[in-house]
N, C-alpha and C. Protein backbone atom coordinates (compact mmCIF):
# COMPACT_ATOMS: atom_id res chain seq x y z
N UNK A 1 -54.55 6.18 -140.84
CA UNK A 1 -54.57 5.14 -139.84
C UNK A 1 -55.38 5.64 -138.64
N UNK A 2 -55.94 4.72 -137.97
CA UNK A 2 -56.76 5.34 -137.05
C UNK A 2 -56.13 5.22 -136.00
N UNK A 3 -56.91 6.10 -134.78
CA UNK A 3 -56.03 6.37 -133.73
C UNK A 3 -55.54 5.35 -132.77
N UNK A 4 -56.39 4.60 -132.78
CA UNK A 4 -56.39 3.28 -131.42
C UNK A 4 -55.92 2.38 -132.63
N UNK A 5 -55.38 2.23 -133.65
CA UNK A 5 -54.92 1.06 -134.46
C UNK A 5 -53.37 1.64 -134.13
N UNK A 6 -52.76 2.95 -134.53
CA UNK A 6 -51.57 3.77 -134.10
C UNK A 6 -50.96 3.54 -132.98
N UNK A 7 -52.09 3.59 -131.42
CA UNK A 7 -52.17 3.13 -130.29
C UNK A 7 -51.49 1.88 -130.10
N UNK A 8 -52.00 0.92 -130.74
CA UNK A 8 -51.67 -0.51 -130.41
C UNK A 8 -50.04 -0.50 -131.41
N UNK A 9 -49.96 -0.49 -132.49
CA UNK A 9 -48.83 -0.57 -132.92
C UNK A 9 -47.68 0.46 -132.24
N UNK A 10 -47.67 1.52 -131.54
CA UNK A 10 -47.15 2.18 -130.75
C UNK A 10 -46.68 1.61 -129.39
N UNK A 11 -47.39 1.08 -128.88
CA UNK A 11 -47.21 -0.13 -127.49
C UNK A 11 -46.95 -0.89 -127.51
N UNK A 12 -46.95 -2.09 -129.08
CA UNK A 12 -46.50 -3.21 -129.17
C UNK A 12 -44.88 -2.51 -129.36
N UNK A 13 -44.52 -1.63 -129.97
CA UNK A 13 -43.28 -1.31 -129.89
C UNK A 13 -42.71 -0.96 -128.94
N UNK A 14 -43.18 -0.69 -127.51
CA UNK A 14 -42.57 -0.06 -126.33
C UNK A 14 -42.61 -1.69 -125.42
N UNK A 15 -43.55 -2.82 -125.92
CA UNK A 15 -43.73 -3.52 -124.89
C UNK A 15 -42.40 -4.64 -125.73
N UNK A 16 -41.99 -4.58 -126.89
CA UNK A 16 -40.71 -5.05 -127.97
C UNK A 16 -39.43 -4.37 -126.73
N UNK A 17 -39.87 -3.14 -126.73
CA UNK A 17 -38.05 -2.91 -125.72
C UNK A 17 -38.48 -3.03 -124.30
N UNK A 18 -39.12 -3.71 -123.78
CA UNK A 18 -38.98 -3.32 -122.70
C UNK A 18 -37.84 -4.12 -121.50
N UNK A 19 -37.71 -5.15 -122.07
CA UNK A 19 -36.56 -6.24 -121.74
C UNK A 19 -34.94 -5.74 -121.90
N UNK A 20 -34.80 -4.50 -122.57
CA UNK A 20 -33.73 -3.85 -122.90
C UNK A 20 -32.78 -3.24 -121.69
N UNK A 21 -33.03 -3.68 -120.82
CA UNK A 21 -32.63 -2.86 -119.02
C UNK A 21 -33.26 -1.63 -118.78
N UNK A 22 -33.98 -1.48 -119.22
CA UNK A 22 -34.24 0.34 -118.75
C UNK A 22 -35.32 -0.17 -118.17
N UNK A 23 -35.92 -0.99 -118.28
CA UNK A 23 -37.40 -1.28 -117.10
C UNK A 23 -37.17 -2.59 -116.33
N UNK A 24 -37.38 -2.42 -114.86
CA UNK A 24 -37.21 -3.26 -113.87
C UNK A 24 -39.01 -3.90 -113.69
N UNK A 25 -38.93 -5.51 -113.35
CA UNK A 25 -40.28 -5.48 -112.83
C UNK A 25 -40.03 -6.89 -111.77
N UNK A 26 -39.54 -6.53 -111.16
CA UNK A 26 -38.52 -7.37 -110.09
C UNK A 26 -40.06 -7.67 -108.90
N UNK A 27 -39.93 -8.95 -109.07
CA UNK A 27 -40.90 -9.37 -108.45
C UNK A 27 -40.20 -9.39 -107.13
N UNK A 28 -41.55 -8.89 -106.18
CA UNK A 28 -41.62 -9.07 -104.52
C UNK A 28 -42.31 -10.21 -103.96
N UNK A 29 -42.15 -10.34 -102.89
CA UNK A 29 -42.72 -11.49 -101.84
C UNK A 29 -43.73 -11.09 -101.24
N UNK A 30 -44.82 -11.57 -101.30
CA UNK A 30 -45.85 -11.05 -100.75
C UNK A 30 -45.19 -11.61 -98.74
N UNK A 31 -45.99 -10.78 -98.24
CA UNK A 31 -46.13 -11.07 -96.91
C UNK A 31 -46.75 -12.40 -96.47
N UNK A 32 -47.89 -13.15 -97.24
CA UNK A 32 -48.34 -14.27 -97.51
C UNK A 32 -47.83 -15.54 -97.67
N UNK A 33 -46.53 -15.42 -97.54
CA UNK A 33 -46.09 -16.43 -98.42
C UNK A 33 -46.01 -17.08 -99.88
N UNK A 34 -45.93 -18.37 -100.00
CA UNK A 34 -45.91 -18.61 -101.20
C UNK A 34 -47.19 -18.59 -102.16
N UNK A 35 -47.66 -18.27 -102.95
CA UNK A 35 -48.86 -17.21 -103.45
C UNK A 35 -48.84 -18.26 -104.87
N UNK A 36 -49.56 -19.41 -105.32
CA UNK A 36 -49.42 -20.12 -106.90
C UNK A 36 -50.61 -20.58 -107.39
N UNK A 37 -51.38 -20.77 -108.18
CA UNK A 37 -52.36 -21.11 -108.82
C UNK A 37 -52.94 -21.52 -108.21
N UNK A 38 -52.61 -22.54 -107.43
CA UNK A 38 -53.12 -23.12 -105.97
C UNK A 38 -54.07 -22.29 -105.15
N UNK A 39 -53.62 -21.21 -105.17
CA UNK A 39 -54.12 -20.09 -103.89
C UNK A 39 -55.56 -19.40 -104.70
N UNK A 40 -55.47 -19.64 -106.21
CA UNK A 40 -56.62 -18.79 -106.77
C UNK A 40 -58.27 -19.52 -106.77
N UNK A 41 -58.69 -19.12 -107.15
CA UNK A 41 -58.87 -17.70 -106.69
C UNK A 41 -58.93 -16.91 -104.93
N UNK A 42 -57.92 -16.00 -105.61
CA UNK A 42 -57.55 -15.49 -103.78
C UNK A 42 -58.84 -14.96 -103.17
N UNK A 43 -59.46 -14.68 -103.48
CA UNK A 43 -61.11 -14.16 -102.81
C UNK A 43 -61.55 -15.14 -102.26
N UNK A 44 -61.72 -16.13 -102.66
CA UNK A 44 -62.02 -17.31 -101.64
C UNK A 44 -61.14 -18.48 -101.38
N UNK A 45 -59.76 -18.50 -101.31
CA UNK A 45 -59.24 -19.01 -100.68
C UNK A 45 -58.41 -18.93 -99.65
N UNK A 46 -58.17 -16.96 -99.66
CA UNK A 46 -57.25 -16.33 -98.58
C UNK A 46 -58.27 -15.12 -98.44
N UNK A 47 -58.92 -15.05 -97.82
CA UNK A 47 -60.32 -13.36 -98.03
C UNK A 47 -59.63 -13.19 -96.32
N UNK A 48 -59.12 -13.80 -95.74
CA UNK A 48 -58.63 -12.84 -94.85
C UNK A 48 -57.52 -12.23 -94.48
N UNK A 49 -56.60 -12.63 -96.07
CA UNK A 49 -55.10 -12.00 -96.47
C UNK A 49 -55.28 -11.02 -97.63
N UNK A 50 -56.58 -10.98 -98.48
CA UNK A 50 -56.99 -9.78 -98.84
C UNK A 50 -57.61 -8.52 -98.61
N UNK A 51 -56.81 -7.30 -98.81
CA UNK A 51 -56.92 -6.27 -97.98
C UNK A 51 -57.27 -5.10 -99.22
N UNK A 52 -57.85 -4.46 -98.62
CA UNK A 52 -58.41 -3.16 -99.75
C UNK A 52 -56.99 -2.24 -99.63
N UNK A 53 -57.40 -0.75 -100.25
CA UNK A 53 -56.37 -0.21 -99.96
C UNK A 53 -56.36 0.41 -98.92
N UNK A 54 -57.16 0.67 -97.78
CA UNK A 54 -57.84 1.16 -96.70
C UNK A 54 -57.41 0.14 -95.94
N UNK A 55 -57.05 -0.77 -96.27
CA UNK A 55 -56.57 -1.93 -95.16
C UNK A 55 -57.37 -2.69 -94.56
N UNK A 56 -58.49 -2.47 -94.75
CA UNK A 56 -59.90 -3.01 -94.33
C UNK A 56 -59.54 -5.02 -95.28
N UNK A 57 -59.84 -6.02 -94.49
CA UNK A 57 -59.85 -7.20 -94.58
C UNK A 57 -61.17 -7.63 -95.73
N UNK A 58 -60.78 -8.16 -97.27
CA UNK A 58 -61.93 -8.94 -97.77
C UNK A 58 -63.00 -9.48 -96.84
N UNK A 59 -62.31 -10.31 -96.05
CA UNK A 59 -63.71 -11.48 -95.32
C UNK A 59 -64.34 -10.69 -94.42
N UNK A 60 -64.02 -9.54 -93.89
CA UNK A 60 -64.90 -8.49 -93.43
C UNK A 60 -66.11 -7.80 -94.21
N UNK A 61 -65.72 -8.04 -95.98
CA UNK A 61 -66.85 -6.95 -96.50
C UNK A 61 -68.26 -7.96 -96.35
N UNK A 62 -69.15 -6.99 -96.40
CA UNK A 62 -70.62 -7.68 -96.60
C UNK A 62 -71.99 -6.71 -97.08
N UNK A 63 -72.51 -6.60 -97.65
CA UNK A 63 -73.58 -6.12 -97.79
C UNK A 63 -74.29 -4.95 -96.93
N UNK A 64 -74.48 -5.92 -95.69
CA UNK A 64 -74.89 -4.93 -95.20
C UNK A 64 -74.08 -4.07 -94.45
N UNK A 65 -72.84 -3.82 -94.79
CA UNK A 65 -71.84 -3.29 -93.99
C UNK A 65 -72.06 -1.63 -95.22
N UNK A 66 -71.78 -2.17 -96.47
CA UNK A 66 -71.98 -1.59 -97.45
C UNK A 66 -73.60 -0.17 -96.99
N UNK A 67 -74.41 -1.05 -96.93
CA UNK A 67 -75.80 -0.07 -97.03
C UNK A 67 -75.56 0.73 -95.49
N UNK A 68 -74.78 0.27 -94.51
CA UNK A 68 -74.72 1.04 -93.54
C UNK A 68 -73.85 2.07 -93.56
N UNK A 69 -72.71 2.08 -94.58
CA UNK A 69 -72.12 3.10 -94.42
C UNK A 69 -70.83 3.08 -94.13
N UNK A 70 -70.51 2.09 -93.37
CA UNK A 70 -69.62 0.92 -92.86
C UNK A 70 -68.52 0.72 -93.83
N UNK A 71 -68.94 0.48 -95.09
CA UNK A 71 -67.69 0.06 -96.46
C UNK A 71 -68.20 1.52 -96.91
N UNK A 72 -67.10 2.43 -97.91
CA UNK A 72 -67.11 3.32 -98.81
C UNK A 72 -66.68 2.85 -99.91
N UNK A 73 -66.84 4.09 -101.13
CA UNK A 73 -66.23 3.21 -102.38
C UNK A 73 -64.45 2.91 -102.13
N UNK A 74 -63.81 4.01 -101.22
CA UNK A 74 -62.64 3.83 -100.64
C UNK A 74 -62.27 2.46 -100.61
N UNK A 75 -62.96 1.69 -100.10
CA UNK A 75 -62.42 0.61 -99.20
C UNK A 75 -62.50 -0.70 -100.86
N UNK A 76 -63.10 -0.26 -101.90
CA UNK A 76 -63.42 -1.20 -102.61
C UNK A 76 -62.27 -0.72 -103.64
N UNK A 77 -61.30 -0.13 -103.34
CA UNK A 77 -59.59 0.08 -103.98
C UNK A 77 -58.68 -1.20 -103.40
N UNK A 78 -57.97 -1.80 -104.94
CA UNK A 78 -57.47 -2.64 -104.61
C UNK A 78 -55.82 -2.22 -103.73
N UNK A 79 -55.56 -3.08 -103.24
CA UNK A 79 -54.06 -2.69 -102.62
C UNK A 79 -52.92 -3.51 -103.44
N UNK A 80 -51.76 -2.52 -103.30
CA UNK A 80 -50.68 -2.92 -103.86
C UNK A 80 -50.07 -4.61 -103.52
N UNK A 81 -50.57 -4.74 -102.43
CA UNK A 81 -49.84 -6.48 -102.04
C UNK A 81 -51.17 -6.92 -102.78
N UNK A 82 -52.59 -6.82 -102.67
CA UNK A 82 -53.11 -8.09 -103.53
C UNK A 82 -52.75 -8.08 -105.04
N UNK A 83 -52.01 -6.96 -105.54
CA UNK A 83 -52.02 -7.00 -106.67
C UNK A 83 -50.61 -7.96 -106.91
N UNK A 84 -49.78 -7.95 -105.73
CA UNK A 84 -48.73 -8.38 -105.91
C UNK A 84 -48.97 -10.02 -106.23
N UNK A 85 -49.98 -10.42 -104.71
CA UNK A 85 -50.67 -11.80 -105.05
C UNK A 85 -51.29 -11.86 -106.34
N UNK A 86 -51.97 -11.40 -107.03
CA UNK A 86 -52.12 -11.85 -108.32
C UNK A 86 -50.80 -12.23 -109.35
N UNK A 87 -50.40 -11.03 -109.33
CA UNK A 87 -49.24 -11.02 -109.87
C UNK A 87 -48.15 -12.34 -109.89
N UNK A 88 -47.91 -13.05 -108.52
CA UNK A 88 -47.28 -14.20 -107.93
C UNK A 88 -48.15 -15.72 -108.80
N UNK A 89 -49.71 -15.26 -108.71
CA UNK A 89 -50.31 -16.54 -109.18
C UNK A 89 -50.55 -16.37 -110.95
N UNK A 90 -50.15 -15.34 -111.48
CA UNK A 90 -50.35 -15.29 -112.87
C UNK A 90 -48.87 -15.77 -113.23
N UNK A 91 -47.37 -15.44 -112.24
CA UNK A 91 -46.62 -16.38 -113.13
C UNK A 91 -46.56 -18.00 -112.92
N UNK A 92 -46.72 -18.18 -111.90
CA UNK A 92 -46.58 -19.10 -111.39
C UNK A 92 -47.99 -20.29 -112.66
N UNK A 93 -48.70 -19.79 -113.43
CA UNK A 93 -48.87 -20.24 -114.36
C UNK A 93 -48.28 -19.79 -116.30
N UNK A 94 -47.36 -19.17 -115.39
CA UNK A 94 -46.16 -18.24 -116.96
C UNK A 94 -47.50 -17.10 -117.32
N UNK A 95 -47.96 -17.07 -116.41
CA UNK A 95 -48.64 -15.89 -117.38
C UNK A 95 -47.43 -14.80 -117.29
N UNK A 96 -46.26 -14.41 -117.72
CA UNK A 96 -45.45 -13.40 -116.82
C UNK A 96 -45.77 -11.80 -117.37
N UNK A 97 -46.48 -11.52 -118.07
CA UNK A 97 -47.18 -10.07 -119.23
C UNK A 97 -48.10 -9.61 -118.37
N UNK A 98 -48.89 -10.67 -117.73
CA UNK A 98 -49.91 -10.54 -116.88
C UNK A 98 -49.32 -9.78 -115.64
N UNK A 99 -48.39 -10.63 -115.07
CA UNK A 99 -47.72 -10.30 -113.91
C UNK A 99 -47.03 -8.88 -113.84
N UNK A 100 -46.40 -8.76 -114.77
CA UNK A 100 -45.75 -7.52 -115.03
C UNK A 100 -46.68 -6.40 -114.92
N UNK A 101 -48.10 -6.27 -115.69
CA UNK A 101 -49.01 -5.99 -115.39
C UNK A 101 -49.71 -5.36 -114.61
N UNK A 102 -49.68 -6.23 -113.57
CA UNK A 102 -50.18 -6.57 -112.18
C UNK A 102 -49.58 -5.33 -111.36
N UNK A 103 -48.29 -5.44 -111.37
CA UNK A 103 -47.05 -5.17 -110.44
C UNK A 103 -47.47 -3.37 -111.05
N UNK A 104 -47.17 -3.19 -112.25
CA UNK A 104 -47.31 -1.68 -112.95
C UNK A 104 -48.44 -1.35 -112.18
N UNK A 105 -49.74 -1.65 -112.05
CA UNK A 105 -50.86 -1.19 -111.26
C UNK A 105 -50.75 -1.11 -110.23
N UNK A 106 -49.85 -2.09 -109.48
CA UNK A 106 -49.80 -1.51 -108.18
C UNK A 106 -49.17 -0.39 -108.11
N UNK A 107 -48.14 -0.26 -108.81
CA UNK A 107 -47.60 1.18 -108.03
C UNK A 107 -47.98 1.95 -108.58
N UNK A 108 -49.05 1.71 -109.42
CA UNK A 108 -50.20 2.93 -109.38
C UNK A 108 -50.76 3.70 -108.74
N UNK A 109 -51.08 2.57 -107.92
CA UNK A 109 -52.36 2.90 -106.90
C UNK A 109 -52.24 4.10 -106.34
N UNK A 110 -51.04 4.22 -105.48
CA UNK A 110 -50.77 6.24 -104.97
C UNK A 110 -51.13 6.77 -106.09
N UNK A 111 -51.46 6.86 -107.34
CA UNK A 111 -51.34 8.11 -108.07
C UNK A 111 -53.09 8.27 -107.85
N UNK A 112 -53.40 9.97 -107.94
CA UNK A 112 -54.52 10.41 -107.83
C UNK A 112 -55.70 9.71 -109.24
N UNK A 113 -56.58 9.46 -109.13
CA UNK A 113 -57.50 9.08 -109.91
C UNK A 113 -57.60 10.16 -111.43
N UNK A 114 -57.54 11.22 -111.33
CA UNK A 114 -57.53 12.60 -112.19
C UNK A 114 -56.50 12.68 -112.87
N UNK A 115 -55.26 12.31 -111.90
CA UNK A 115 -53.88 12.89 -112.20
C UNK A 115 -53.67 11.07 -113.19
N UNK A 116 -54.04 10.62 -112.84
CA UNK A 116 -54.04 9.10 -113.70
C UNK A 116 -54.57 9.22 -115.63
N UNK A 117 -55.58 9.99 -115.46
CA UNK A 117 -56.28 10.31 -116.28
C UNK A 117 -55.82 11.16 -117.28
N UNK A 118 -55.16 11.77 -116.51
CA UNK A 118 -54.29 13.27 -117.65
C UNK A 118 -53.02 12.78 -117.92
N UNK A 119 -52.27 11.82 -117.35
CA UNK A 119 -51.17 10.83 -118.32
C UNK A 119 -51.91 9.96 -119.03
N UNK A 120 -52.93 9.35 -119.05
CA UNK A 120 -53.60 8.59 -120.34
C UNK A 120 -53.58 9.83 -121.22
N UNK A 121 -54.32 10.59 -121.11
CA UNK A 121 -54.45 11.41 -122.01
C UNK A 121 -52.79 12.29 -122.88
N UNK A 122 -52.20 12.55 -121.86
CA UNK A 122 -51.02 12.88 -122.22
C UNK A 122 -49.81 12.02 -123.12
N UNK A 123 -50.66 10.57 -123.04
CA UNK A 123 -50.09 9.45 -123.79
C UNK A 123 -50.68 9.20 -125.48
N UNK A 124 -51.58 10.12 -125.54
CA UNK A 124 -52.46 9.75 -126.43
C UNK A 124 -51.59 10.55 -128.10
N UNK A 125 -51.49 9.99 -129.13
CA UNK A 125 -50.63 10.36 -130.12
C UNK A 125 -50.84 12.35 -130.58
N UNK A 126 -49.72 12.98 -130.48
CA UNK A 126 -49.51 14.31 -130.82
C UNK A 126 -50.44 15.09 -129.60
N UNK A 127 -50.70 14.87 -128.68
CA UNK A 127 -51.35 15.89 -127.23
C UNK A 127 -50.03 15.98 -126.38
N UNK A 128 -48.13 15.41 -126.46
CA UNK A 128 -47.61 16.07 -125.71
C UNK A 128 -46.10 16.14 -126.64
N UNK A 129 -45.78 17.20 -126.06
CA UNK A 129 -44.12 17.53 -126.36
C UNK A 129 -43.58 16.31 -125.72
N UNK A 130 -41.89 15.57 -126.15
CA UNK A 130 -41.06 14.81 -125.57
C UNK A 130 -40.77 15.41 -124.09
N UNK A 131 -40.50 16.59 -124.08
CA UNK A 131 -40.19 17.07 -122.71
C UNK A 131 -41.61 16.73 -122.05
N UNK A 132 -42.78 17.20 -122.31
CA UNK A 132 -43.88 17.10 -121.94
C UNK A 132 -44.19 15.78 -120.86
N UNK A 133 -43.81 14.73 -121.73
CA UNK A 133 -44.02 13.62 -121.21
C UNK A 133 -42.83 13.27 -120.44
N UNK A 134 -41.76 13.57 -120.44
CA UNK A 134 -40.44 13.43 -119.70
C UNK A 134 -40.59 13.78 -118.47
N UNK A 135 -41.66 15.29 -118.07
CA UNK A 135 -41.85 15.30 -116.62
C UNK A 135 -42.80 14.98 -116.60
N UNK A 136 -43.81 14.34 -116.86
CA UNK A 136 -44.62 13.48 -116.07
C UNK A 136 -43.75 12.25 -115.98
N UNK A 137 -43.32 11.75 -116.46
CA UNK A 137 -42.77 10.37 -115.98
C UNK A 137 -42.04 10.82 -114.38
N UNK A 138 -40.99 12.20 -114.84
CA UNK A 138 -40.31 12.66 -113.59
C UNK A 138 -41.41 12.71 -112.74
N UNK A 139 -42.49 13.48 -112.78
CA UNK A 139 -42.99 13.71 -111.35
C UNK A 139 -43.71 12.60 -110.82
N UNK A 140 -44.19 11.46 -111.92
CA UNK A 140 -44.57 9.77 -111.32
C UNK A 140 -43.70 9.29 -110.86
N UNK A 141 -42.12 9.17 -110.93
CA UNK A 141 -41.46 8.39 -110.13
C UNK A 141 -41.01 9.47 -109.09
N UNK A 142 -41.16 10.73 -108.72
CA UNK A 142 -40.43 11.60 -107.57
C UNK A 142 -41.51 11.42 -106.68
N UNK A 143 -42.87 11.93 -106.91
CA UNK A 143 -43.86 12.42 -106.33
C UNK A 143 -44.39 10.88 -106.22
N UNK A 144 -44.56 9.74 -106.77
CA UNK A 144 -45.25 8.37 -105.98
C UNK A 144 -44.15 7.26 -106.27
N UNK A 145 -43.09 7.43 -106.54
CA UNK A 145 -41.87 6.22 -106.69
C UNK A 145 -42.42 5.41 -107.79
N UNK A 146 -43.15 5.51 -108.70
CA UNK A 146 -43.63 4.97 -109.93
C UNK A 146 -42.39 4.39 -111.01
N UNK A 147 -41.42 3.65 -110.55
CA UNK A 147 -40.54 4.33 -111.28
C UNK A 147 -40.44 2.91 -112.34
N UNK A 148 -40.99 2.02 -112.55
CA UNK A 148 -41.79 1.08 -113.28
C UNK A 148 -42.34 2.44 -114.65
N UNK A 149 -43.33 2.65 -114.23
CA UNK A 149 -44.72 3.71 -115.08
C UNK A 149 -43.37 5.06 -115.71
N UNK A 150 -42.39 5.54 -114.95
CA UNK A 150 -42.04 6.09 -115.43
C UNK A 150 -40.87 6.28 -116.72
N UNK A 151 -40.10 5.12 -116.23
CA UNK A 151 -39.63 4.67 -117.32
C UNK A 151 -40.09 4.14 -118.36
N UNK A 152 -41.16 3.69 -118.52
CA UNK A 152 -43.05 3.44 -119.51
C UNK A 152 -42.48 4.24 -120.48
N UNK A 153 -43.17 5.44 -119.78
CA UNK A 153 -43.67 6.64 -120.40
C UNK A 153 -42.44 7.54 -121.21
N UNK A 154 -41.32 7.30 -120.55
CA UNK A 154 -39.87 7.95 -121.19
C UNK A 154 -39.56 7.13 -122.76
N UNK A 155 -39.89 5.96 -122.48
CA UNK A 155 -39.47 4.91 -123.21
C UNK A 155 -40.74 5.30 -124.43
N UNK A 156 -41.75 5.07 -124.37
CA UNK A 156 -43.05 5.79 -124.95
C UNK A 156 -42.81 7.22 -125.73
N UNK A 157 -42.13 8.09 -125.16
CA UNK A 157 -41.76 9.46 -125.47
C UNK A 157 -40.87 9.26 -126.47
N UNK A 158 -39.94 8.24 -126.27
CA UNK A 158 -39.02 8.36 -127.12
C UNK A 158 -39.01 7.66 -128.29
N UNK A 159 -40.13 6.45 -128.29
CA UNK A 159 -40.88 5.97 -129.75
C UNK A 159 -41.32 6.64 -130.32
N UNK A 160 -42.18 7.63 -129.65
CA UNK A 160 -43.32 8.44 -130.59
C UNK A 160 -42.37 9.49 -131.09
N UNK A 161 -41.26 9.90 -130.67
CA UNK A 161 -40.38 10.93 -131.38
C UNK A 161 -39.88 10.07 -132.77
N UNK A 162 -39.89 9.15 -132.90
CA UNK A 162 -38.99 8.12 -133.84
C UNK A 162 -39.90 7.94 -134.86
N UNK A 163 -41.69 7.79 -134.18
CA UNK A 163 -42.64 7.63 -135.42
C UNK A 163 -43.39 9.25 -135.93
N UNK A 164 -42.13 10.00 -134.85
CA UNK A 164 -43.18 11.62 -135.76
C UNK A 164 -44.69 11.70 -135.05
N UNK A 165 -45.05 11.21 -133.38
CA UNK A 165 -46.07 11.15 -133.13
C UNK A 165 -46.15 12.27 -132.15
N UNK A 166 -45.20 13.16 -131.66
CA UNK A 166 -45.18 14.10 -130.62
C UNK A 166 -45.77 15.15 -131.07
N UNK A 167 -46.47 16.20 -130.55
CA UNK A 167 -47.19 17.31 -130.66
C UNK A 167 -45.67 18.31 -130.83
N UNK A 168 -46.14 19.14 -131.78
CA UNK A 168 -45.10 20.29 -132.32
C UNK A 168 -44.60 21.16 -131.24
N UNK A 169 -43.88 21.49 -131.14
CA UNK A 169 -43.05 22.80 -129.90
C UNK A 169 -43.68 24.12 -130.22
């Protein structure tokens, strides 16, 4: 079986329990108010309630702000509340997979770009021990309150022990 076919049947099984109580995805209120299909696309219908993660205002960016030096790639990181606004306008058409989604990325966002990279990788079939992956989940929800992503990844750990997918001790 190939690896990314393993992949997907591996996730469809973690995204099967995830309704089981061990994962919360408890929607928040944006600061915005009420946030519904209505509002989309939020880039041009609220660009001055969208905020990078720098805090810097959408309807502020421009071009030549960009070539001056003015915007960094910094500022072109999304922030946890617009993700939340998406999140608000994807159920609000039942997208709710989407939303859930949404919400998991945001509390991404604190995690380092690198350190993001080496839990993909650490997710990837037989590259970690159960413990292995047990503290990264620990140090995603201690070290950035991830605790969405971390219960993921526990829950993940403990499929791949069930399909014989964990790397040997």
């Amino acid at each position: 079986m190939e690896s990314e076919e393993l992949i997907r049947q591996i996730m469809a099984e973690v995204m099967a329990n995830l309704g089981k109580d061990q994962v919360s995805f408890a929607k928040k209120t944006a600061a915005t108010g009420t946030i519904d299909a209505s509002s989309y696309p939020l880039g041009e219908k609220m660009p001055g309630q969208i905020k990078a993660a720098t805090g810097k205002v959408l309807a502020e960016f421009s071009l030549d702000k960009v070539i001056s030096g003015q915007l960094t790639a910094d500022d072109f990181r999304i922030a946890p509340e617009t993700l939340e606004m998406q999140a608000q306008v994807a159920e609000s058409v039942g997208r709710d997979t989407l939303a859930r989604n949404m919400r998991r990325a945001a509390e991404l966002i604190k995690v380092p770009d690198a350190e993001l990279l080496s839990v993909y990788n650490a997710l990837r079939p037989y590259r970690s021990t159960k413990a292995e992956l047990y503290g990264i989940a620990d140090k995603l929800e201690h070290d950035y309150g991830c605790t969405v992503s971390a219960s993921f990844i526990k829950e993940a750990a403990d499929v791949y022990e069930k399909r014989g997918r964990l790397k040997a001790e």
